[in-house]
PDB file of N, CA and C in Angstrom:
ATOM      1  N   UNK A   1       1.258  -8.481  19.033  1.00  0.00           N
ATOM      2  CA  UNK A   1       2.634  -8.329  18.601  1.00  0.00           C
ATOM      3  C   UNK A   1       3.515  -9.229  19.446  1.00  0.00           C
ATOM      4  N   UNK A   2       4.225  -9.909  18.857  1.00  0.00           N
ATOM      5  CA  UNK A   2       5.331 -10.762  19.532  1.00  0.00           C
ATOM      6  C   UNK A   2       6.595 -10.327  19.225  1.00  0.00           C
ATOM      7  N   UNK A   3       7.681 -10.634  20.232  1.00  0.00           N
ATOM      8  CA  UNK A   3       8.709 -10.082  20.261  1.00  0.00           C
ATOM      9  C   UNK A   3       9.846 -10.916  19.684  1.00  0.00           C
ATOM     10  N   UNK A   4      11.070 -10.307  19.545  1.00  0.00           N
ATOM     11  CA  UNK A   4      12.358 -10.918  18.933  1.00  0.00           C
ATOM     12  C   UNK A   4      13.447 -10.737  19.599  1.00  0.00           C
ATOM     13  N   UNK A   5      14.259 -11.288  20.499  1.00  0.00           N
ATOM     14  CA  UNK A   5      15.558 -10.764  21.386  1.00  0.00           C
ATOM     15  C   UNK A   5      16.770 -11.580  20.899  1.00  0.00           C
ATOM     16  N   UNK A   6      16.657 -11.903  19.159  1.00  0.00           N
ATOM     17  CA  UNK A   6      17.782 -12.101  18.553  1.00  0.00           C
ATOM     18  C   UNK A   6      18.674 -11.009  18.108  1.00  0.00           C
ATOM     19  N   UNK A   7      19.335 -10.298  18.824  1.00  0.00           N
ATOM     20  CA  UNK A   7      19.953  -9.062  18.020  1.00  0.00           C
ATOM     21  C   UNK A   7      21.213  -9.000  17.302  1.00  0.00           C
ATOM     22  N   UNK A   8      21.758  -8.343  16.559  1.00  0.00           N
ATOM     23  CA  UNK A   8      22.941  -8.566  15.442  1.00  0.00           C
ATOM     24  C   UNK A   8      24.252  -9.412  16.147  1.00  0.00           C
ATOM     25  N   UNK A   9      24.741 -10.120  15.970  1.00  0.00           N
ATOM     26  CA  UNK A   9      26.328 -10.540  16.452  1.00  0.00           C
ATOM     27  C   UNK A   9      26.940  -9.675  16.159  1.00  0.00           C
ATOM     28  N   UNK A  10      28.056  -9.552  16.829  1.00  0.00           N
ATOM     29  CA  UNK A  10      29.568  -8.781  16.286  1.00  0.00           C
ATOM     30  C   UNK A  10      29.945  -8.851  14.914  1.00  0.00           C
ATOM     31  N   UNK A  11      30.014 -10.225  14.736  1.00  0.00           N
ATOM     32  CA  UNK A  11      30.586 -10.888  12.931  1.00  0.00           C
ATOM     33  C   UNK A  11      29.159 -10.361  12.314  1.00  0.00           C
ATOM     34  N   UNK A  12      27.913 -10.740  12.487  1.00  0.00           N
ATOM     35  CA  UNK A  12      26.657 -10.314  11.713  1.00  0.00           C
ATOM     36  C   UNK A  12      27.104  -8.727  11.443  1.00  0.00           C
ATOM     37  N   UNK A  13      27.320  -8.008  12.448  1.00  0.00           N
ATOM     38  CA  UNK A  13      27.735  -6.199  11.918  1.00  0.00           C
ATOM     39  C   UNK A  13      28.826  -6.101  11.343  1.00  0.00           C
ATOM     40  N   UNK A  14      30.122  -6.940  11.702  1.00  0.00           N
ATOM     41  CA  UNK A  14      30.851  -7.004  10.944  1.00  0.00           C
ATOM     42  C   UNK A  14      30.798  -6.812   9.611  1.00  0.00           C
ATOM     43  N   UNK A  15      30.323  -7.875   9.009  1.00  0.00           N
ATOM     44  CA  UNK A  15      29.964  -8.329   7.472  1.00  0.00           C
ATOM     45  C   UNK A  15      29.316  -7.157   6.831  1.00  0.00           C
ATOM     46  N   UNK A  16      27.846  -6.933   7.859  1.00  0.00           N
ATOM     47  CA  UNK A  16      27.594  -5.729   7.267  1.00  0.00           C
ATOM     48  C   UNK A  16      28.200  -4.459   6.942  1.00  0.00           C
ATOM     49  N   UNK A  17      28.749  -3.964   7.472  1.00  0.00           N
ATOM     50  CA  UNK A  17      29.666  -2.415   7.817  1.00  0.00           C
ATOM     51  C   UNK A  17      30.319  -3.025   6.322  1.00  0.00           C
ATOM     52  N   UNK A  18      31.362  -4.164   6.529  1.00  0.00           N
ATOM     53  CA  UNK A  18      32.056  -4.215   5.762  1.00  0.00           C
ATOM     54  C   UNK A  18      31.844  -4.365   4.507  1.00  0.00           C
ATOM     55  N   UNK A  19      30.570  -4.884   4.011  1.00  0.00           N
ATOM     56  CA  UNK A  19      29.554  -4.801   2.423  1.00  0.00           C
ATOM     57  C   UNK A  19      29.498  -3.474   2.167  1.00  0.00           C
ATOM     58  N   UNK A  20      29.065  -2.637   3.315  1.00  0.00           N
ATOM     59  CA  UNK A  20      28.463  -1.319   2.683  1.00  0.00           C
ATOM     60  C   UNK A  20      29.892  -0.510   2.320  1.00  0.00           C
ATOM     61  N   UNK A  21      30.767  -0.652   2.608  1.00  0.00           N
ATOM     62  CA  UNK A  21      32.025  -0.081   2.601  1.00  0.00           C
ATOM     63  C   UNK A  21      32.365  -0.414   1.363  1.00  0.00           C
ATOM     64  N   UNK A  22      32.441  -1.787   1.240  1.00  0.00           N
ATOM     65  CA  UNK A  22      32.953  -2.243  -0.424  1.00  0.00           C
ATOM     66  C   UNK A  22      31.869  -1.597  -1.616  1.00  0.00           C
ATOM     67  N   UNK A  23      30.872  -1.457  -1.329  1.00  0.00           N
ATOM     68  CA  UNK A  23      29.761  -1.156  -1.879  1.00  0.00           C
ATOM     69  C   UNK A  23      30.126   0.742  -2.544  1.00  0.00           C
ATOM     70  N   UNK A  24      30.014   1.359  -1.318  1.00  0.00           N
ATOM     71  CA  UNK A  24      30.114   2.673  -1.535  1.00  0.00           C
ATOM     72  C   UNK A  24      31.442   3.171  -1.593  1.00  0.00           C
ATOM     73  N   UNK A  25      32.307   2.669  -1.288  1.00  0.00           N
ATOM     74  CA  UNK A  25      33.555   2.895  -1.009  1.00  0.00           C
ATOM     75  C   UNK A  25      34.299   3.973   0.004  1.00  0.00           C
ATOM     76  N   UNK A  26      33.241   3.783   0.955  1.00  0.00           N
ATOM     77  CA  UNK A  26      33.576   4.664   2.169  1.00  0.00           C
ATOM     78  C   UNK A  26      32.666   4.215   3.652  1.00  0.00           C
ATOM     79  N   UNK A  27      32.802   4.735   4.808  1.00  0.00           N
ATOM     80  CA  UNK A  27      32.195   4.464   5.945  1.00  0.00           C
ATOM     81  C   UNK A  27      30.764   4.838   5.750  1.00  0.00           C
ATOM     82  N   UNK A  28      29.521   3.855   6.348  1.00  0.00           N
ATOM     83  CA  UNK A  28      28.399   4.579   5.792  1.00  0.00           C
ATOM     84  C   UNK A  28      27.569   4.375   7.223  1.00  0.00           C
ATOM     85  N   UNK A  29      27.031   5.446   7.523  1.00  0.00           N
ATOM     86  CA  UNK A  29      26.169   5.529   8.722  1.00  0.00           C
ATOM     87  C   UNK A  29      25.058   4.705   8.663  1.00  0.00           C
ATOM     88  N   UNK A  30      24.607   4.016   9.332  1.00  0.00           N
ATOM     89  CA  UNK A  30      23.793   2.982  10.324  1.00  0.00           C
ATOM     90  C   UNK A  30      23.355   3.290  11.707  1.00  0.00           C
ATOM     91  N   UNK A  31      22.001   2.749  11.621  1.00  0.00           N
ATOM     92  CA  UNK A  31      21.538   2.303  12.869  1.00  0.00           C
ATOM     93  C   UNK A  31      21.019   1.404  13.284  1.00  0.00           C
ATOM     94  N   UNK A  32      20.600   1.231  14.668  1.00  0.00           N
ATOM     95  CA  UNK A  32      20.610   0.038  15.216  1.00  0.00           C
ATOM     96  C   UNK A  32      19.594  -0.217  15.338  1.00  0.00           C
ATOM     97  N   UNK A  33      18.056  -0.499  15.122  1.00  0.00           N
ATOM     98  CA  UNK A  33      16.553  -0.684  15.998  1.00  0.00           C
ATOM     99  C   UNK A  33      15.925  -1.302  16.222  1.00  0.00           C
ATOM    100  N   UNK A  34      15.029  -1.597  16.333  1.00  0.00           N
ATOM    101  CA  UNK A  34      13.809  -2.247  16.190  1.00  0.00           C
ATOM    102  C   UNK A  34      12.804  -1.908  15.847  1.00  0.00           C
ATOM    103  N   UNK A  35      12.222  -3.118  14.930  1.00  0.00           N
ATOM    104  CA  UNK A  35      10.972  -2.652  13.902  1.00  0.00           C
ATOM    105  C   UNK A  35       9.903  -3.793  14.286  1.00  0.00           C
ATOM    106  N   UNK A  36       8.525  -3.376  14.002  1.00  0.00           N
ATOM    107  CA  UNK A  36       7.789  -4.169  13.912  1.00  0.00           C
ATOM    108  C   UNK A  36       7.273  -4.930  12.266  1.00  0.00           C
ATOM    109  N   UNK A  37       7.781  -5.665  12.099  1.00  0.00           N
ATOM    110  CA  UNK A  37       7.400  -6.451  10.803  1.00  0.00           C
ATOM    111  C   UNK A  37       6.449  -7.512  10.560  1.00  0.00           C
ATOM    112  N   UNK A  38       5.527  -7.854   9.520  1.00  0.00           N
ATOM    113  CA  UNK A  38       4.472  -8.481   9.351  1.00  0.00           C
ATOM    114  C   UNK A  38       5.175  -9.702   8.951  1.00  0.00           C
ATOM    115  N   UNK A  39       5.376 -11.023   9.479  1.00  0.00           N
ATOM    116  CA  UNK A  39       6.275 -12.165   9.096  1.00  0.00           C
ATOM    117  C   UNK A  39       5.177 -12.771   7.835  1.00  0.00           C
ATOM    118  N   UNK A  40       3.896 -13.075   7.999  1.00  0.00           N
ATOM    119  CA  UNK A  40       2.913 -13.945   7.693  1.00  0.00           C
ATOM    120  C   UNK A  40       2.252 -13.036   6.882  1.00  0.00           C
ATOM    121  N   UNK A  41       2.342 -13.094   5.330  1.00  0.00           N
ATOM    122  CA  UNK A  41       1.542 -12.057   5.101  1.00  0.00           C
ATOM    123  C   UNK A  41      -0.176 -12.322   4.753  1.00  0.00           C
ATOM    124  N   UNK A  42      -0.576 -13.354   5.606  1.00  0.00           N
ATOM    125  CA  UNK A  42      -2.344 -13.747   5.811  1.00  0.00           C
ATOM    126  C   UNK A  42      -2.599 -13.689   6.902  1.00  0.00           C
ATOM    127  N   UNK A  43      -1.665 -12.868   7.969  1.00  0.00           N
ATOM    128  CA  UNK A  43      -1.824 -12.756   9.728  1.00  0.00           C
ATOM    129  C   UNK A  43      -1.787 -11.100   9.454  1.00  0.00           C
ATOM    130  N   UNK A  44      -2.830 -10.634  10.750  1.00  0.00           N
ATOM    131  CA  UNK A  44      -2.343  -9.001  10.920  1.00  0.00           C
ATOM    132  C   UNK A  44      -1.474  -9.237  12.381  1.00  0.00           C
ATOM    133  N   UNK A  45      -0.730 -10.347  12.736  1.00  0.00           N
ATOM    134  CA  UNK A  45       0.294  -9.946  13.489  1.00  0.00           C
ATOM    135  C   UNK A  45       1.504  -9.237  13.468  1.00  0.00           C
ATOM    136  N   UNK A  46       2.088  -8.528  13.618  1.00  0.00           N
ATOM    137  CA  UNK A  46       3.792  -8.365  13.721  1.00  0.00           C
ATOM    138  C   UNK A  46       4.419  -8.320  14.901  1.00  0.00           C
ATOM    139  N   UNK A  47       5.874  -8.823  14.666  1.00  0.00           N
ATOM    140  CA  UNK A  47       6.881  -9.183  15.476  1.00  0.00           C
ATOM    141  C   UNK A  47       7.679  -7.918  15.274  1.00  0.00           C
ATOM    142  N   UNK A  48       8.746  -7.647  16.307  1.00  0.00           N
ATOM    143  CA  UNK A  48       9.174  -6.787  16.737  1.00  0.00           C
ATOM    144  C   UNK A  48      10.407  -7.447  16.657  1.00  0.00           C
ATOM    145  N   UNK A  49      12.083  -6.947  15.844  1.00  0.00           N
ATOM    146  CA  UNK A  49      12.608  -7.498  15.159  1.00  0.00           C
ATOM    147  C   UNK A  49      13.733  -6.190  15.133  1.00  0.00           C
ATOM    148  N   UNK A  50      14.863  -6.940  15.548  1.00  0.00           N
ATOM    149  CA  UNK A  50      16.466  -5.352  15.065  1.00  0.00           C
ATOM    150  C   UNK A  50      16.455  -5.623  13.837  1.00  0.00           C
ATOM    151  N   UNK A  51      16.858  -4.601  13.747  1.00  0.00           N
ATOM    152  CA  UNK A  51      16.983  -3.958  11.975  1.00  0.00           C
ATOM    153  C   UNK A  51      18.316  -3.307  12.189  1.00  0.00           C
ATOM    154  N   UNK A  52      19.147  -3.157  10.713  1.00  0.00           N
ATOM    155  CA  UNK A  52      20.253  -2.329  10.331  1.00  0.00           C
ATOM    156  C   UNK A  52      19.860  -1.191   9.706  1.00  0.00           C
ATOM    157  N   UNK A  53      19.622  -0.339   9.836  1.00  0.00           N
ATOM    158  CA  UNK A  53      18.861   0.556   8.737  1.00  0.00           C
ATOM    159  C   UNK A  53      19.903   1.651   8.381  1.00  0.00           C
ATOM    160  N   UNK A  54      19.924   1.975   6.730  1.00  0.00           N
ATOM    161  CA  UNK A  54      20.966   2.748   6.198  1.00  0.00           C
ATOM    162  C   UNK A  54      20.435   3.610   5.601  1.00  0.00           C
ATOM    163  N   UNK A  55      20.974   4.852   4.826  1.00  0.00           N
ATOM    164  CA  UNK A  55      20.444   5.730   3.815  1.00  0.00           C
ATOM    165  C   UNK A  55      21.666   5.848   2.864  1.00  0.00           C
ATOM    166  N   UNK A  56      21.559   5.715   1.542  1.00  0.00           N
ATOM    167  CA  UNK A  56      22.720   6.038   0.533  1.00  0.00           C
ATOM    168  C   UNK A  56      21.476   6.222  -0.939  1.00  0.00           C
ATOM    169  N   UNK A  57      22.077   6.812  -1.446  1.00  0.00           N
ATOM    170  CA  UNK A  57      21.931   7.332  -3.022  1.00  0.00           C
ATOM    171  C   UNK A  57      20.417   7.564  -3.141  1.00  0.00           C
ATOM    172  N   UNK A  58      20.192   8.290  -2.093  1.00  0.00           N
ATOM    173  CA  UNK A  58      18.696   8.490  -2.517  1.00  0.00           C
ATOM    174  C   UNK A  58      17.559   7.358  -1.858  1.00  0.00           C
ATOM    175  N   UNK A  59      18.337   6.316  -1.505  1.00  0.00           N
ATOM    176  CA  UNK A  59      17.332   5.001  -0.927  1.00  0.00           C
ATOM    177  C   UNK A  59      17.760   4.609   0.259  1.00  0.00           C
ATOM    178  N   UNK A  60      16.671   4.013   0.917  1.00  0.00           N
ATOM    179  CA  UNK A  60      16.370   3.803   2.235  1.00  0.00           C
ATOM    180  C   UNK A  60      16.900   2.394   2.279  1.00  0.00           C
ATOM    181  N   UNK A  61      17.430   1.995   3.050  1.00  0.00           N
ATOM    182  CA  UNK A  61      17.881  -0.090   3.433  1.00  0.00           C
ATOM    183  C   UNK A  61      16.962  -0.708   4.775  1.00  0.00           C
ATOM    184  N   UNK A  62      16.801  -1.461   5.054  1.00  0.00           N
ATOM    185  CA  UNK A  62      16.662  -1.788   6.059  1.00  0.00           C
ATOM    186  C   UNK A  62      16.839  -3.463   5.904  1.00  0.00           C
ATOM    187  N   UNK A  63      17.588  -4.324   6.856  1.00  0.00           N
ATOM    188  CA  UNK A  63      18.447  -5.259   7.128  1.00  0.00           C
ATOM    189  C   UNK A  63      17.797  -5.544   8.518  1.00  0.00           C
ATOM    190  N   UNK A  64      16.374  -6.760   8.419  1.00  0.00           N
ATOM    191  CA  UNK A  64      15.986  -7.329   9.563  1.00  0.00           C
ATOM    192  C   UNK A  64      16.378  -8.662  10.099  1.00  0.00           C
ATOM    193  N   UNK A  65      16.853  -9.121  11.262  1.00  0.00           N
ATOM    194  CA  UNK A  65      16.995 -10.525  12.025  1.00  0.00           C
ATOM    195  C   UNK A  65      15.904 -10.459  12.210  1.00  0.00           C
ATOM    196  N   UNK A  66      15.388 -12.055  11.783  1.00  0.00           N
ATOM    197  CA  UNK A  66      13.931 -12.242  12.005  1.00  0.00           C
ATOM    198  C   UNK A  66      14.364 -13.433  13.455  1.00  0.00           C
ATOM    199  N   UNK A  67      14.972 -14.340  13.123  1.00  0.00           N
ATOM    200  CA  UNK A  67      15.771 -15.396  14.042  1.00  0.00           C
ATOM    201  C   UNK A  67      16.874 -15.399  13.979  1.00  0.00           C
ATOM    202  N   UNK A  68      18.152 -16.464  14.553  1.00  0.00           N
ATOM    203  CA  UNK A  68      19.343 -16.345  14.332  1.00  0.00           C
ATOM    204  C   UNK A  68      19.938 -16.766  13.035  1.00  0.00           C
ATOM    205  N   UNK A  69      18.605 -17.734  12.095  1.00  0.00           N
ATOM    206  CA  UNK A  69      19.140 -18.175  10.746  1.00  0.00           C
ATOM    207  C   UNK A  69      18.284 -16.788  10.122  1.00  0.00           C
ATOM    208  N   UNK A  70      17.902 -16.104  10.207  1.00  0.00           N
ATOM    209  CA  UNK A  70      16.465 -15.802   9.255  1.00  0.00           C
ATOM    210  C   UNK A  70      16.798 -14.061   9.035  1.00  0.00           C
ATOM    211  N   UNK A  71      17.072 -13.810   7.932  1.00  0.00           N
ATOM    212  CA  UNK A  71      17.085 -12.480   7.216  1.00  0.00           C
ATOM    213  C   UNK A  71      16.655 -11.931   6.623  1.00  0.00           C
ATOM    214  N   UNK A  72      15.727 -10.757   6.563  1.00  0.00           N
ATOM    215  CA  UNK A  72      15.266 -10.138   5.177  1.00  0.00           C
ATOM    216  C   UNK A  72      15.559  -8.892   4.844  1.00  0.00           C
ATOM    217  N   UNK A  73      15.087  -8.127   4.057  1.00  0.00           N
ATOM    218  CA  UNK A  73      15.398  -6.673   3.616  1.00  0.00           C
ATOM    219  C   UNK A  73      14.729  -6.203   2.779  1.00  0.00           C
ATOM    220  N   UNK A  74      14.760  -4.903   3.085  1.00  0.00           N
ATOM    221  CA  UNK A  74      13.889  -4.370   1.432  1.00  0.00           C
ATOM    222  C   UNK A  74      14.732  -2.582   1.293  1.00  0.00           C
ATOM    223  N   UNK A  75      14.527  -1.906   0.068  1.00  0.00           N
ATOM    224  CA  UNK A  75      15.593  -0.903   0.608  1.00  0.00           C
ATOM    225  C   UNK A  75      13.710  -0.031  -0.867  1.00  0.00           C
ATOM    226  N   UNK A  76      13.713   1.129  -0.640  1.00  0.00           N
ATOM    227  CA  UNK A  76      12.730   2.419  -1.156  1.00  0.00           C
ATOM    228  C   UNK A  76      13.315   3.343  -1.180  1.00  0.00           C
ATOM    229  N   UNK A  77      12.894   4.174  -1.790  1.00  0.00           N
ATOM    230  CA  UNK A  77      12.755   5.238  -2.540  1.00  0.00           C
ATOM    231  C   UNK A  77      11.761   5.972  -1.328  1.00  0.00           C
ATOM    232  N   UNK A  78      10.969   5.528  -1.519  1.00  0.00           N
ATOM    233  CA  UNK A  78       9.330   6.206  -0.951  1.00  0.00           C
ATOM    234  C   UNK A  78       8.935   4.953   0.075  1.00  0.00           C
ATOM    235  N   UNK A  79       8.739   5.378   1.246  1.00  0.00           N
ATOM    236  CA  UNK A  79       8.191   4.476   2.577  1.00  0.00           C
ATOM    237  C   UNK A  79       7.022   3.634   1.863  1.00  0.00           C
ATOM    238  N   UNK A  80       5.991   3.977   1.207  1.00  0.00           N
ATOM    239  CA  UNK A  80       5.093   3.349   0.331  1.00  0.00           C
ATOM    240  C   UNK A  80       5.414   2.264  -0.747  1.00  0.00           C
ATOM    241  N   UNK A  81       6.326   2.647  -1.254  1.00  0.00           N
ATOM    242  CA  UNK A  81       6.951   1.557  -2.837  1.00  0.00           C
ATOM    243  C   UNK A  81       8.144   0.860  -1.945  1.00  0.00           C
ATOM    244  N   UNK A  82       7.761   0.103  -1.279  1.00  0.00           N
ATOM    245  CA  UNK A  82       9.468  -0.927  -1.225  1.00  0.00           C
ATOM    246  C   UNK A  82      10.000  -1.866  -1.987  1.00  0.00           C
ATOM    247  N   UNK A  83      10.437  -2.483  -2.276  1.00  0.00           N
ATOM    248  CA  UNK A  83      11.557  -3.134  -3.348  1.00  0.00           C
ATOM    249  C   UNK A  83      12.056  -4.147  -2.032  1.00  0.00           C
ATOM    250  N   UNK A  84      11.953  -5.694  -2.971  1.00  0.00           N
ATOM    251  CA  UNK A  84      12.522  -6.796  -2.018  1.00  0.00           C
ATOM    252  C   UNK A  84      13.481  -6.899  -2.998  1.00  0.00           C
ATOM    253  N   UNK A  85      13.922  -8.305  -2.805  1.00  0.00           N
ATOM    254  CA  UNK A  85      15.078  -9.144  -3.203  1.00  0.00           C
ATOM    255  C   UNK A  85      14.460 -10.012  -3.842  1.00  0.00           C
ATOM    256  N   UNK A  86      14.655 -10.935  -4.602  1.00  0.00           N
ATOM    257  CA  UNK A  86      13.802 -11.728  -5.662  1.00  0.00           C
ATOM    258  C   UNK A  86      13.497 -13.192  -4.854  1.00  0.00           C
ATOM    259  N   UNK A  87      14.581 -12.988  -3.191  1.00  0.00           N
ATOM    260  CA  UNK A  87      14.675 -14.492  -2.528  1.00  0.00           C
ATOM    261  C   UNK A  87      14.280 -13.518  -1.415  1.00  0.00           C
ATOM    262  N   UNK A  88      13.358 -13.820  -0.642  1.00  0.00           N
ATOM    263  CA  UNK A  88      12.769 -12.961   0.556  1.00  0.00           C
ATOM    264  C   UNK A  88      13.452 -13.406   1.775  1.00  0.00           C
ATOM    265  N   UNK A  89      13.858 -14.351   2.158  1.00  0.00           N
ATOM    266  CA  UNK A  89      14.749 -14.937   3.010  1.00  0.00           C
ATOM    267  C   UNK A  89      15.996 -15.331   3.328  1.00  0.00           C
ATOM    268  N   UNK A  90      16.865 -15.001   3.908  1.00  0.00           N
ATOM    269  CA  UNK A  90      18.185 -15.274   3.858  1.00  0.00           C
ATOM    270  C   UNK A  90      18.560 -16.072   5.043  1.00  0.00           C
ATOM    271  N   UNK A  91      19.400 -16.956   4.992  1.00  0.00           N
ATOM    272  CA  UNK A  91      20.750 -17.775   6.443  1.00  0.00           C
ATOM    273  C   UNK A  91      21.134 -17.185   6.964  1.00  0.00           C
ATOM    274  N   UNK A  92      22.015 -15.828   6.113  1.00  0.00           N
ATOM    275  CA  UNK A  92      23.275 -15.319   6.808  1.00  0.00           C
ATOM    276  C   UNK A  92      22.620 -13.994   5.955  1.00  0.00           C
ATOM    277  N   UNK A  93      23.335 -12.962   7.176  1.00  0.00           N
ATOM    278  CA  UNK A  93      23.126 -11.659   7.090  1.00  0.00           C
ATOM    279  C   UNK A  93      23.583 -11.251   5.506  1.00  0.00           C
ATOM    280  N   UNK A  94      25.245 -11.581   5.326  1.00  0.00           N
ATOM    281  CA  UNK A  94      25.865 -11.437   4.281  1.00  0.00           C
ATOM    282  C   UNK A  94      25.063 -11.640   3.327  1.00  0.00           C
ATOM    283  N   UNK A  95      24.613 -12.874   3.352  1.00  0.00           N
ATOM    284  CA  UNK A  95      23.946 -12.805   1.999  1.00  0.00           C
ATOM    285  C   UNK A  95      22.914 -12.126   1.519  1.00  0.00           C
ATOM    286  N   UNK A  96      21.856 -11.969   2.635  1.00  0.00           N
ATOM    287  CA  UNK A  96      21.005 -10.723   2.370  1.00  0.00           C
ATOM    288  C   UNK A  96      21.460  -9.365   2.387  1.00  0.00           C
ATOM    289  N   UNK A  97      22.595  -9.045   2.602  1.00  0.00           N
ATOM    290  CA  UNK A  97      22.966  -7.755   1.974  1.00  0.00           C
ATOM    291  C   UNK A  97      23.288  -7.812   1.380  1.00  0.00           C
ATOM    292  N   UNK A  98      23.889  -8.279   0.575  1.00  0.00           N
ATOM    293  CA  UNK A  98      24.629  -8.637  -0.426  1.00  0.00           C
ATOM    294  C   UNK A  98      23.669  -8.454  -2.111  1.00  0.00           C
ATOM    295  N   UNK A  99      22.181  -9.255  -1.915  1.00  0.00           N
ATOM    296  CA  UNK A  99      21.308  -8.997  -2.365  1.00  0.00           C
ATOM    297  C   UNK A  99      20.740  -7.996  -2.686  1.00  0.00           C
ATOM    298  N   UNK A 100      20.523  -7.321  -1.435  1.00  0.00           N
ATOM    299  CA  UNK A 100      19.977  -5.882  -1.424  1.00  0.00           C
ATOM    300  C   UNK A 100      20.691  -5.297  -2.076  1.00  0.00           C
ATOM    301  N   UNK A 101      21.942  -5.263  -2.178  1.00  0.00           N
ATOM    302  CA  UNK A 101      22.448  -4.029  -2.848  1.00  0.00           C
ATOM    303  C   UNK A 101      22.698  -4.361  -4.107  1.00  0.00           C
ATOM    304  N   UNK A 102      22.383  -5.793  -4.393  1.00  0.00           N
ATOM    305  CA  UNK A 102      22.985  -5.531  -5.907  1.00  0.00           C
ATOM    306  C   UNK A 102      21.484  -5.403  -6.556  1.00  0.00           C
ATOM    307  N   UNK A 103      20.525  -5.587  -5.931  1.00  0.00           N
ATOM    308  CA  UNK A 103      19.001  -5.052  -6.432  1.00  0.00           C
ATOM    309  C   UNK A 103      18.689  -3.740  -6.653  1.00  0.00           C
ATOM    310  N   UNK A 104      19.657  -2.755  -5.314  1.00  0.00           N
ATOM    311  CA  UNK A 104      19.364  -1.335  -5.606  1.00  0.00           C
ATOM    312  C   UNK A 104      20.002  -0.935  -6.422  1.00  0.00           C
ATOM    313  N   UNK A 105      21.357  -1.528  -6.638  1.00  0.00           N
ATOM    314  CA  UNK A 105      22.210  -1.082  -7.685  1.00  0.00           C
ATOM    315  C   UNK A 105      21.579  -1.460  -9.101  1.00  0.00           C
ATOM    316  N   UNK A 106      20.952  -2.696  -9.140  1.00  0.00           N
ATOM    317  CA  UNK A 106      20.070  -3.087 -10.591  1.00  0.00           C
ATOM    318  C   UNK A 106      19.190  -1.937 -10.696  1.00  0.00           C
ATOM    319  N   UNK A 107      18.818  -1.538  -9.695  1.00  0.00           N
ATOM    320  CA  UNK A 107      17.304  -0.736  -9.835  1.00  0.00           C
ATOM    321  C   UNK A 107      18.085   0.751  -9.996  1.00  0.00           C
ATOM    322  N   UNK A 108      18.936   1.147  -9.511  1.00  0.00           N
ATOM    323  CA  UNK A 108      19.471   2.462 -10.045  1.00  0.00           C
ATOM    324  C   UNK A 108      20.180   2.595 -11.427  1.00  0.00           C
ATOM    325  N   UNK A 109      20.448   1.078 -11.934  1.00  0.00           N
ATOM    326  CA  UNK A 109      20.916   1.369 -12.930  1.00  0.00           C
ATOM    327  C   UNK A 109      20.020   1.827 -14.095  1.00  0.00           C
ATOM    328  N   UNK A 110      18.565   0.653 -13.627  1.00  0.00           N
ATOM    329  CA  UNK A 110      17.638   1.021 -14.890  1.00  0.00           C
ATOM    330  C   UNK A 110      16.734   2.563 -14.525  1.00  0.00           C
ATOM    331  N   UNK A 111      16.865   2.909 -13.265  1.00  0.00           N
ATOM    332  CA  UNK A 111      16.367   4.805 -13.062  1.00  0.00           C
ATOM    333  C   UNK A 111      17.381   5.493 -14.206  1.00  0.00           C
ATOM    334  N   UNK A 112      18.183   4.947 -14.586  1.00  0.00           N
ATOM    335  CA  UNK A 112      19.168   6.282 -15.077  1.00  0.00           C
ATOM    336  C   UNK A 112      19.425   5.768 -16.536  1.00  0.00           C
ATOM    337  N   UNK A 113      19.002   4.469 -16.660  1.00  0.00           N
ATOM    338  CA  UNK A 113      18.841   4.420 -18.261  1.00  0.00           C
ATOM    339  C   UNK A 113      19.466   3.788 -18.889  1.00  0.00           C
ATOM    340  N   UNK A 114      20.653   3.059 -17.569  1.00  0.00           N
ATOM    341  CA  UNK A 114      21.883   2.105 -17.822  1.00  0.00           C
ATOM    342  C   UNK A 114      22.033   0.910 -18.120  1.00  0.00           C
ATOM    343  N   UNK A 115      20.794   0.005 -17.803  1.00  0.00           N
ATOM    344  CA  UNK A 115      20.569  -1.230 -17.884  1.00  0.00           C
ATOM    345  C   UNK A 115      18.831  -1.571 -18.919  1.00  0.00           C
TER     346      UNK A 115
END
């Protein structure tokens, strides 16, 4: 396991807090951690990596700095079934949240019969 001591900027949490807010339309609890994630998926290595991790509508988020350009996410239902983004990598935090949620929001729309 190799390590990661890129952790969120101020503006990086910024952005975030402030997506999930526009998103839900209220303050939404977060935390701060570290995860171990599989970067390579033909390596059994993982890196050890802060994460944003949220809970809303039934689904799980999680919002990893892989480097200072490098973002990913995936948000579940069930720790087993995760759900990416259709672009696995992001620049900027923003934009990978940004993603995420309009995937969970795609994906809740078609749970309920809407899309």
């Amino acid at each position: 396991m190799s390590t990661n001591n890129h952790d969120f900027s101020e503006i990086e949490l910024s952005v975030i807090y402030a997506a999930l807010k526009e998103r839900y339309g209220k303050e939404v609890e977060t935390h701060l951690a570290d995860a171990e994630i599989q970067l390579d998926p033909d390596s059994e290595d993982h890196t050890e990596v802060p994460v944003v991790f949220w809970r809303e509508r039934e689904a799980s988020f999680i919002l990893c700095k892989i480097t200072n350009k490098r973002f990913t996410g995936r948000y579940f239902y069930n720790p087993r079934d995760p759900f990416r983004t259709d672009q696995i990598e992001f620049d900027e935090a923003g934009d990978c949240i940004l993603a995420l949620l309009r995937g969970q929001a795609d994906h809740e729309a078609q749970r309920a019969g809407n899309l």
